[in-house]
Structure formats: C-alpha cells, structure tokens
Protein backbone atom coordinates (compact mmCIF):
# COMPACT_ATOMS: atom_id res chain seq x y z
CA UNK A 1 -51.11 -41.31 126.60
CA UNK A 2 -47.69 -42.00 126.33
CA UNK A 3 -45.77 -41.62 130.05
CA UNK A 4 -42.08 -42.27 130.92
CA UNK A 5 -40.18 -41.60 135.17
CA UNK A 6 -36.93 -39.99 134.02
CA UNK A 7 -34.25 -41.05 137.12
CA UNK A 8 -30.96 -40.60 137.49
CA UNK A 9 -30.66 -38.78 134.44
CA UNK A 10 -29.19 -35.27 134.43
CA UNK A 11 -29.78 -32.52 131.90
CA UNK A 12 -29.70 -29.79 133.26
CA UNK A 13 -26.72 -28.51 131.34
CA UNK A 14 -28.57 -29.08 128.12
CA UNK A 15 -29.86 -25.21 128.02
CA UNK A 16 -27.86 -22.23 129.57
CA UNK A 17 -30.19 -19.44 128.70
CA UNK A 18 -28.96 -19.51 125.04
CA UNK A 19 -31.43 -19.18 122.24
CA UNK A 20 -35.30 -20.03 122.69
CA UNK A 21 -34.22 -22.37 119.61
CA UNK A 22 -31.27 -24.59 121.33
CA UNK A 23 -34.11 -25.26 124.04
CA UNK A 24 -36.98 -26.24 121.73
CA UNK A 25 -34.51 -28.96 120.11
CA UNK A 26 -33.68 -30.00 123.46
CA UNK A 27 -37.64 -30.55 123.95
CA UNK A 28 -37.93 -32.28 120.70
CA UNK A 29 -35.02 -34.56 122.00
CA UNK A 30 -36.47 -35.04 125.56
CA UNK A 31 -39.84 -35.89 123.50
CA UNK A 32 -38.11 -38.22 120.94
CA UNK A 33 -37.09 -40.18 123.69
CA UNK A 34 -40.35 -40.45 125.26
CA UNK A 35 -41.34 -42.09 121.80
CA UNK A 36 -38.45 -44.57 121.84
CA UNK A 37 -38.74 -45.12 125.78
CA UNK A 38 -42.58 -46.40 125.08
CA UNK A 39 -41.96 -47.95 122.02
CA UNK A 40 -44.31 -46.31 119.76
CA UNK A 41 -43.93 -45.50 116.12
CA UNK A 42 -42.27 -41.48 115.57
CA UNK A 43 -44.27 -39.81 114.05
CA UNK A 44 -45.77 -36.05 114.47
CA UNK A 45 -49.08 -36.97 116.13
CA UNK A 46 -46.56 -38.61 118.64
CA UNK A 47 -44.37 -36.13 118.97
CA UNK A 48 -47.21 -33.70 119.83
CA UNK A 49 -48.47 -36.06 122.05
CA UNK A 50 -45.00 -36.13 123.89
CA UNK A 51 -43.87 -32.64 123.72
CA UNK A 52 -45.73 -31.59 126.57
CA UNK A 53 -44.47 -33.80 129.24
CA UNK A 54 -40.87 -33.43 127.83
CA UNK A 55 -41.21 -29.43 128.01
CA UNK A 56 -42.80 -30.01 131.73
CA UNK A 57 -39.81 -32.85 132.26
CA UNK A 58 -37.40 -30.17 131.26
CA UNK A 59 -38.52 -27.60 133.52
CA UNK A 60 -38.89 -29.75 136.66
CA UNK A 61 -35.10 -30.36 135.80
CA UNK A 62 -34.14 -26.78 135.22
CA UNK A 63 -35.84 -26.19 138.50
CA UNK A 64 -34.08 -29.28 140.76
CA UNK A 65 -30.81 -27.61 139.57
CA UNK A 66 -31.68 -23.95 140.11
CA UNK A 67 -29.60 -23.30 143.28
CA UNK A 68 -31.04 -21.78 146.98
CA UNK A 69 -31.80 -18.49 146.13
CA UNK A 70 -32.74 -18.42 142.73
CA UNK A 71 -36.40 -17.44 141.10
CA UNK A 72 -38.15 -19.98 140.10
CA UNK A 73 -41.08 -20.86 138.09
CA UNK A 74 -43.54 -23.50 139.30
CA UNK A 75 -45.59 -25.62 136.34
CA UNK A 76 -48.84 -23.20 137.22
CA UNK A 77 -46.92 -19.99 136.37
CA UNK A 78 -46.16 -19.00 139.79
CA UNK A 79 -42.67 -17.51 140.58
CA UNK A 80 -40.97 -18.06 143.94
CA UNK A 81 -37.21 -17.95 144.95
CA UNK A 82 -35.76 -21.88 146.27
C-alpha cells in the first residue's frame, strides 16, 4: 500500500471544470507523486495502485476550497452544500 499526508500544498487551481481529460492528468500527476514521495519504482501496477488515493486526495482538495454555500460531494457519493 503505498500512502503519502499531503500539507501545505495547494491545488486546488489545478482543475476549473475544464475537460474530464485536464483532470485525469492532474490525477496521474497527483499519483506520480505518490510514487516518487514513497520511493517506489513507476511503473503501471504502481500507478494503479496510487491513482485512487490521488483521485480521493484531489477531491478532498476540491472540496476544502469549495466556498460556504457551494454543493458538495462527500467521498461516499453524498451531496450537501458547505
């Protein structure tokens, strides 16, 4: 299991509702530094490994920026305004 704490780090201006395409490459960046950040070889079993967490990572970020009064989604699927 490969696990990384992201702090102090800000990216929530990586995606502004572009295409679904800018945000998967900023997943397969998030997840690519997951790889480095535990020092394990990159390689696509790693990578699949990490993509999860850096898709979750990316959304807990998305949501700590979303501003009072905006919908958001929680990691179950459940929507609910901040």
């Amino acid at each position: 299991m490969i696990i990384v704490l992201w702090k102090n780090i800000n990216l929530a201006g990586v995606w502004q509702g572009k295409s679904s395409g800018e945000k998967e490459l900023a997943w397969e960046g998030m997840a690519k530094a997951i790889i480095r950040v535990n020092q394990v070889p990159q390689n696509e079993q790693n990578l699949k490994q990490a993509m999860p967490q850096a898709v979750e990572q990316f959304a807990s970020i998305r949501r700590d920026a979303a501003q009072k009064g905006w919908w958001i989604q929680d990691p179950y699927g459940n929507w609910t305004r901040k």
